[in-house]
PDB file of N, CA and C in Angstrom:
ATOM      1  N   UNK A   1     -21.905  48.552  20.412  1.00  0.00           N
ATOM      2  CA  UNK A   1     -23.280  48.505  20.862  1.00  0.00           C
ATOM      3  C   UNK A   1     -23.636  49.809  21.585  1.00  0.00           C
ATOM      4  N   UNK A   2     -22.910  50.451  22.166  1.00  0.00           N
ATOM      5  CA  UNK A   2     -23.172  51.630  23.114  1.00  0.00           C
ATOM      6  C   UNK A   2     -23.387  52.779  21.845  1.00  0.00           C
ATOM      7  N   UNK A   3     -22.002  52.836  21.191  1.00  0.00           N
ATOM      8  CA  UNK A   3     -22.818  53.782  20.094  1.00  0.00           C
ATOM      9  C   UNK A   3     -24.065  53.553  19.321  1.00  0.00           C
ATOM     10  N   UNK A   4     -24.390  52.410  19.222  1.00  0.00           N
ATOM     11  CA  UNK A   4     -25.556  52.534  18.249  1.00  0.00           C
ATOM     12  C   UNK A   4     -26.706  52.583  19.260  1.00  0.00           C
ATOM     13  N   UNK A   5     -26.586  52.285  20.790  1.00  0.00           N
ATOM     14  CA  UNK A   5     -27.762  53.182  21.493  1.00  0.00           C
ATOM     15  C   UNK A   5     -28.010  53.952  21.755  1.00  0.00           C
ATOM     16  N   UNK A   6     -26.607  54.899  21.985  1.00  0.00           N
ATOM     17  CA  UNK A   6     -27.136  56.760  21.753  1.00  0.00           C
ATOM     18  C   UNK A   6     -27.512  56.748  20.315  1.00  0.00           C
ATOM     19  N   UNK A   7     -26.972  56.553  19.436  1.00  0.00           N
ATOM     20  CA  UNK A   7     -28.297  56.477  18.326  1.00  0.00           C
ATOM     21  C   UNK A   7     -29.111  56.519  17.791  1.00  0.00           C
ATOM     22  N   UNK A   8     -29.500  55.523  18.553  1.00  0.00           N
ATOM     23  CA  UNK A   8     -31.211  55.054  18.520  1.00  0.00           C
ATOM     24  C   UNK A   8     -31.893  56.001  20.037  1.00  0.00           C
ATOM     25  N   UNK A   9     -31.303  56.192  20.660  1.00  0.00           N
ATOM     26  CA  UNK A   9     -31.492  57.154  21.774  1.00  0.00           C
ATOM     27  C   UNK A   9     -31.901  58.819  20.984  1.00  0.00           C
ATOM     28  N   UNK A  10     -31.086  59.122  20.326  1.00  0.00           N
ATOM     29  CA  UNK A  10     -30.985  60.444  20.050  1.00  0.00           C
ATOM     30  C   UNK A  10     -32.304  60.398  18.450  1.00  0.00           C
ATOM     31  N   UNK A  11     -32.796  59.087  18.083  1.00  0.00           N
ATOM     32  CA  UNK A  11     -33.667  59.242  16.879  1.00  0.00           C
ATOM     33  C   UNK A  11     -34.926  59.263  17.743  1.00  0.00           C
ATOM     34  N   UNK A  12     -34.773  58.502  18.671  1.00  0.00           N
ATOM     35  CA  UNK A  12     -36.158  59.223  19.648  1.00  0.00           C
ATOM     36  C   UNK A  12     -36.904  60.172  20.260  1.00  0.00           C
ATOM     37  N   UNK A  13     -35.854  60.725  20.537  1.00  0.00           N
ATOM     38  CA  UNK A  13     -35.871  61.615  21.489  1.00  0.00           C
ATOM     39  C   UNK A  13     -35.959  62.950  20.052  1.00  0.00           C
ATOM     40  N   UNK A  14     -35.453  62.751  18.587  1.00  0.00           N
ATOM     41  CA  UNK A  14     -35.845  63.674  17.587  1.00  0.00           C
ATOM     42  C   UNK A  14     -37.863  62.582  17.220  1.00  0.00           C
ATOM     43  N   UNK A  15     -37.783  61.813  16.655  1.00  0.00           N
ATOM     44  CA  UNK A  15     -39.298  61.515  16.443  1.00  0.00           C
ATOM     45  C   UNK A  15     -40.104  61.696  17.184  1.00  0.00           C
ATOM     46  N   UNK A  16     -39.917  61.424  18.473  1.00  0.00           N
ATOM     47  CA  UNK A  16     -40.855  61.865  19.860  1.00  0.00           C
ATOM     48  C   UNK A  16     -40.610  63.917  20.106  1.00  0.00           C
ATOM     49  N   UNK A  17     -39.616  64.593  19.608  1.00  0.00           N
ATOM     50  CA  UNK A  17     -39.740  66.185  19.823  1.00  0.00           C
ATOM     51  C   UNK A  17     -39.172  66.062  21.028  1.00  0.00           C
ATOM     52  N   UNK A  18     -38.546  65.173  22.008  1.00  0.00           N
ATOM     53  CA  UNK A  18     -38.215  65.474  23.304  1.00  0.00           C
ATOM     54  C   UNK A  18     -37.399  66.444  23.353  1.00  0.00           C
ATOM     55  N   UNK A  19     -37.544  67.081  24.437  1.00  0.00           N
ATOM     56  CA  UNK A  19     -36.584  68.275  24.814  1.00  0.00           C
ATOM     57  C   UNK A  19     -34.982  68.130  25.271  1.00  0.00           C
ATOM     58  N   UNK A  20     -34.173  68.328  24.491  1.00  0.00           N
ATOM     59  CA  UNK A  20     -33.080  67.696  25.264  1.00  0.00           C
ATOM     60  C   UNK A  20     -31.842  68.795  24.664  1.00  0.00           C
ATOM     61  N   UNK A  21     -30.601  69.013  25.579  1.00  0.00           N
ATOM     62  CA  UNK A  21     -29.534  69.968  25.061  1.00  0.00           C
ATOM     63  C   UNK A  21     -28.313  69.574  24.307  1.00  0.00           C
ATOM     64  N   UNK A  22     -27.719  69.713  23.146  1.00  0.00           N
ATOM     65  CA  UNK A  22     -26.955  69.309  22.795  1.00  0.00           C
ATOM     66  C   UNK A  22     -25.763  68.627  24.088  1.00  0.00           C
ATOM     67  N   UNK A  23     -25.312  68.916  25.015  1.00  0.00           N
ATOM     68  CA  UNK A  23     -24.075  68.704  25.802  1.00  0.00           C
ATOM     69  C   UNK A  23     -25.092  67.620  26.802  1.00  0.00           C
ATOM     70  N   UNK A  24     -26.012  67.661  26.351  1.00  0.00           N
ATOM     71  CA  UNK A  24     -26.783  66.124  27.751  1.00  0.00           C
ATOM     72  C   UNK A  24     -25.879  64.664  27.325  1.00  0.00           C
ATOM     73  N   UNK A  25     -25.252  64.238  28.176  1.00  0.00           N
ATOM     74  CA  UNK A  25     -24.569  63.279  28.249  1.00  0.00           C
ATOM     75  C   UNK A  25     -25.748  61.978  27.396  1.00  0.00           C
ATOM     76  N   UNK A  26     -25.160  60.530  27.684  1.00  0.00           N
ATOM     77  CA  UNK A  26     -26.211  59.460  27.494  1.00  0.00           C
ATOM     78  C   UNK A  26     -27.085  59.418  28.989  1.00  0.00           C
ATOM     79  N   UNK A  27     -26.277  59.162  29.931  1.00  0.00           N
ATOM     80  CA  UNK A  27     -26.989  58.861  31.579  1.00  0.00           C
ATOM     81  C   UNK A  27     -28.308  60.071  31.457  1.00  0.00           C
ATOM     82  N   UNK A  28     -27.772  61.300  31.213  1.00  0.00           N
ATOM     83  CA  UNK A  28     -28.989  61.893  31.551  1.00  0.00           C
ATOM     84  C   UNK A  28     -29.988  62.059  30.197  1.00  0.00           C
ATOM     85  N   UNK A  29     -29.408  61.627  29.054  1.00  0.00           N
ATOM     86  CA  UNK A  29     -30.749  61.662  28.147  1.00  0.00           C
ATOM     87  C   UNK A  29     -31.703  60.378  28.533  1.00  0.00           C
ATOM     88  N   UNK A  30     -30.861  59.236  29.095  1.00  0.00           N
ATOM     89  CA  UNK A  30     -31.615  57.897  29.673  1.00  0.00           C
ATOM     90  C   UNK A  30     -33.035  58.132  30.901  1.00  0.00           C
ATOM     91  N   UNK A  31     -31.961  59.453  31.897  1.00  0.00           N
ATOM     92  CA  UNK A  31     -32.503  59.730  33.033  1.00  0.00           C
ATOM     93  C   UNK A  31     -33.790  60.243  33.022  1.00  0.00           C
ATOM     94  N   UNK A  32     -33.493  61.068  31.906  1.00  0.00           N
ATOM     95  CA  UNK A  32     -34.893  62.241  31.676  1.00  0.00           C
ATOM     96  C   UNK A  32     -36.456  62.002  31.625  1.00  0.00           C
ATOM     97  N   UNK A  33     -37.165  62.791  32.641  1.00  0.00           N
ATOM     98  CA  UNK A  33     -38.140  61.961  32.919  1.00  0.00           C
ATOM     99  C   UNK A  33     -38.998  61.770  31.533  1.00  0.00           C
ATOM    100  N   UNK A  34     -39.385  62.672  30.634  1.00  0.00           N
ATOM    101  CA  UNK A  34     -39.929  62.554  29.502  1.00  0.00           C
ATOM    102  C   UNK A  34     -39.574  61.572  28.775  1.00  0.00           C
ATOM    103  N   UNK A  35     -38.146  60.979  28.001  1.00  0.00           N
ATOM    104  CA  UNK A  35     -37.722  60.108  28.049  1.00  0.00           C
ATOM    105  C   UNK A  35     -38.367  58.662  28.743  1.00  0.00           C
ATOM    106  N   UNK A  36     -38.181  58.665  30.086  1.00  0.00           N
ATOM    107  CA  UNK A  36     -38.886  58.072  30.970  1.00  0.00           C
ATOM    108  C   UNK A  36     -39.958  57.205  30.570  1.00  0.00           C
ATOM    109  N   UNK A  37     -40.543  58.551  30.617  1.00  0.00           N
ATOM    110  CA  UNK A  37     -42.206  58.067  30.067  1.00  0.00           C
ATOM    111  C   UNK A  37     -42.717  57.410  28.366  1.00  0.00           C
ATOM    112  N   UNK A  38     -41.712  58.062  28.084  1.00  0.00           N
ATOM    113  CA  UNK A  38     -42.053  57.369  26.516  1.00  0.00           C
ATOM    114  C   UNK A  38     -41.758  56.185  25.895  1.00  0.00           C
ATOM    115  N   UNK A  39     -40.425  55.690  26.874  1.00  0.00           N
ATOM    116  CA  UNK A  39     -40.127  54.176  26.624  1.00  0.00           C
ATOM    117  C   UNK A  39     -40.343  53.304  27.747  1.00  0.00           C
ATOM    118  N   UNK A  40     -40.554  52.289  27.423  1.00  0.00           N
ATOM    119  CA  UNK A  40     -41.339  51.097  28.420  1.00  0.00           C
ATOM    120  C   UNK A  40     -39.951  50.779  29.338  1.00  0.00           C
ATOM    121  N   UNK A  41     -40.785  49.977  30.324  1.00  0.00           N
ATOM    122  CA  UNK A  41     -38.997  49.717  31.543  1.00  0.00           C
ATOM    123  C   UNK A  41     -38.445  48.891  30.829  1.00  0.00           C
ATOM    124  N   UNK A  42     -38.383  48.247  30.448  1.00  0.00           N
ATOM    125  CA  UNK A  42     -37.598  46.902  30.054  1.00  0.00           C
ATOM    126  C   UNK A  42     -36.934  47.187  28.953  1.00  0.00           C
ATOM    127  N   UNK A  43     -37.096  48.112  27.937  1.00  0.00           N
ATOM    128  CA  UNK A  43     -36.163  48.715  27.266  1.00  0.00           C
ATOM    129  C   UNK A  43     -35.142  49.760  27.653  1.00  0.00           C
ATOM    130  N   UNK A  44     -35.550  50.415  28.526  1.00  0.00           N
ATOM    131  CA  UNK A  44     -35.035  51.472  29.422  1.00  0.00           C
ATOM    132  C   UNK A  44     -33.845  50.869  30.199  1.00  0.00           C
ATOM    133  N   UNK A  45     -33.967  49.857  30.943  1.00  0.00           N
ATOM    134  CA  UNK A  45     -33.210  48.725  31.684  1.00  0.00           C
ATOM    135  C   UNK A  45     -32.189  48.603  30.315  1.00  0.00           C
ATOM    136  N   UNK A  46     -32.386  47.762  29.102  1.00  0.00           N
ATOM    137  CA  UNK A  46     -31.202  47.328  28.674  1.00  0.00           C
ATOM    138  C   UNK A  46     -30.656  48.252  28.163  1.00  0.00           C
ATOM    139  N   UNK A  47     -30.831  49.566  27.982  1.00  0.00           N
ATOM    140  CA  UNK A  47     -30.436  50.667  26.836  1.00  0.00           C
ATOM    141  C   UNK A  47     -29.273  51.024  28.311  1.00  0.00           C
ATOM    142  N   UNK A  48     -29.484  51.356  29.933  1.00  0.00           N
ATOM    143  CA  UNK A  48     -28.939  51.459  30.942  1.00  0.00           C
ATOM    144  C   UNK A  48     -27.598  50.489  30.930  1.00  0.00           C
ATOM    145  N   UNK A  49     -28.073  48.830  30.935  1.00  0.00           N
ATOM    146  CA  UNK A  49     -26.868  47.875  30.941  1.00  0.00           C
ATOM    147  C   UNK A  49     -26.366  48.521  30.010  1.00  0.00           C
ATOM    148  N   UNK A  50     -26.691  48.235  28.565  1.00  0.00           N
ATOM    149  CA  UNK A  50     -25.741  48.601  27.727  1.00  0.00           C
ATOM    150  C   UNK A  50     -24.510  49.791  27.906  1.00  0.00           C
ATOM    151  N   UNK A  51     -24.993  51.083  28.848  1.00  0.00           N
ATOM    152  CA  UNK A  51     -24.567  51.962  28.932  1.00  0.00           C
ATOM    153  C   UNK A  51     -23.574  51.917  29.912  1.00  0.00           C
ATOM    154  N   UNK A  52     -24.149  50.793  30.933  1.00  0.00           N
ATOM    155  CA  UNK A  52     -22.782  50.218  32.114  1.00  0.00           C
ATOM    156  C   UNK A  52     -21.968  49.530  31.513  1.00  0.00           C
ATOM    157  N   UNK A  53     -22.240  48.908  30.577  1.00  0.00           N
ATOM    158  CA  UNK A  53     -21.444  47.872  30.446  1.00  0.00           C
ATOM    159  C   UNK A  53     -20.355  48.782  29.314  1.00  0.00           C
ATOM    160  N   UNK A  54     -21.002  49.158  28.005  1.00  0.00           N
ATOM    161  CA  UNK A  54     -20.010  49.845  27.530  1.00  0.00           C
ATOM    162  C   UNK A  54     -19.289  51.190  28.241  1.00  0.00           C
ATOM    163  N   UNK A  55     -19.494  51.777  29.560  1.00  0.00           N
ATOM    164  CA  UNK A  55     -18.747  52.521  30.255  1.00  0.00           C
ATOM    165  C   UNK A  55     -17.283  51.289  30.664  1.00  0.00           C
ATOM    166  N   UNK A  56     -17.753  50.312  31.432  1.00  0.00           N
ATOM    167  CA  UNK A  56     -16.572  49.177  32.152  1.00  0.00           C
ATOM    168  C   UNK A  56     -16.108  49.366  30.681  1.00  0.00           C
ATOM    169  N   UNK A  57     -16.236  48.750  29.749  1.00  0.00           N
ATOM    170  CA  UNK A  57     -15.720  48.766  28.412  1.00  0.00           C
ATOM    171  C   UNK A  57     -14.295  49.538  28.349  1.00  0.00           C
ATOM    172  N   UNK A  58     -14.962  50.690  27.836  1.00  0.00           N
ATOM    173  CA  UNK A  58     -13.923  52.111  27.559  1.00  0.00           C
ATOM    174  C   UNK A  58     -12.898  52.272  29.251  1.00  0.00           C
ATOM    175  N   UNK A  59     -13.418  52.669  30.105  1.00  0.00           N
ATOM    176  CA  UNK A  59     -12.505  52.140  31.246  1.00  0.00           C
ATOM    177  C   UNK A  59     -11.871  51.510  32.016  1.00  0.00           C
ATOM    178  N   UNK A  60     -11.817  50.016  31.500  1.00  0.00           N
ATOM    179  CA  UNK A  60     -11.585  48.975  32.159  1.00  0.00           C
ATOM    180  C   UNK A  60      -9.727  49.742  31.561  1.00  0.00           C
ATOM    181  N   UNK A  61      -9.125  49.074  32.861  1.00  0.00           N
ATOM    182  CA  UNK A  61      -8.337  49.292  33.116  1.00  0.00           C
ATOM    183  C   UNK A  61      -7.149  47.573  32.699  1.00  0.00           C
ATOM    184  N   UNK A  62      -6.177  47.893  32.308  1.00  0.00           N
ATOM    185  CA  UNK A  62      -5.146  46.769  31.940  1.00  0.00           C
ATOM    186  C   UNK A  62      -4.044  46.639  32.706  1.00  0.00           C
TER     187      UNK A  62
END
């Protein structure tokens, strides 16, 4: 799930022209205020969980 929201993160941010640098992590393509503005909160919010949750994911520890 986390990959397919940078994904869908990164097809936005190309259909919308947003400005963004190849090496911008997910947190800060999420962060970015342009970004920001172009997607509503409540999508913004779960695209975030998703991004916590698949971080605990990959680092959860055994």
């Amino acid at each position: 799930m986390r990959c397919f929201s940078e994904l869908i993160v990164g097809y936005i941010y190309r259909d919308l022209c947003l400005p963004s640098n190849e090496n911008t992590n997910f947190f800060e393509r999420l962060d970015a205020e342009n970004f920001k503005l172009a997607v509503n909160r409540p999508i913004l919010d779960k695209l975030h969980a998703i991004r916590i949750n698949g971080n605990n994911a990959a680092h959860k520890s055994t």
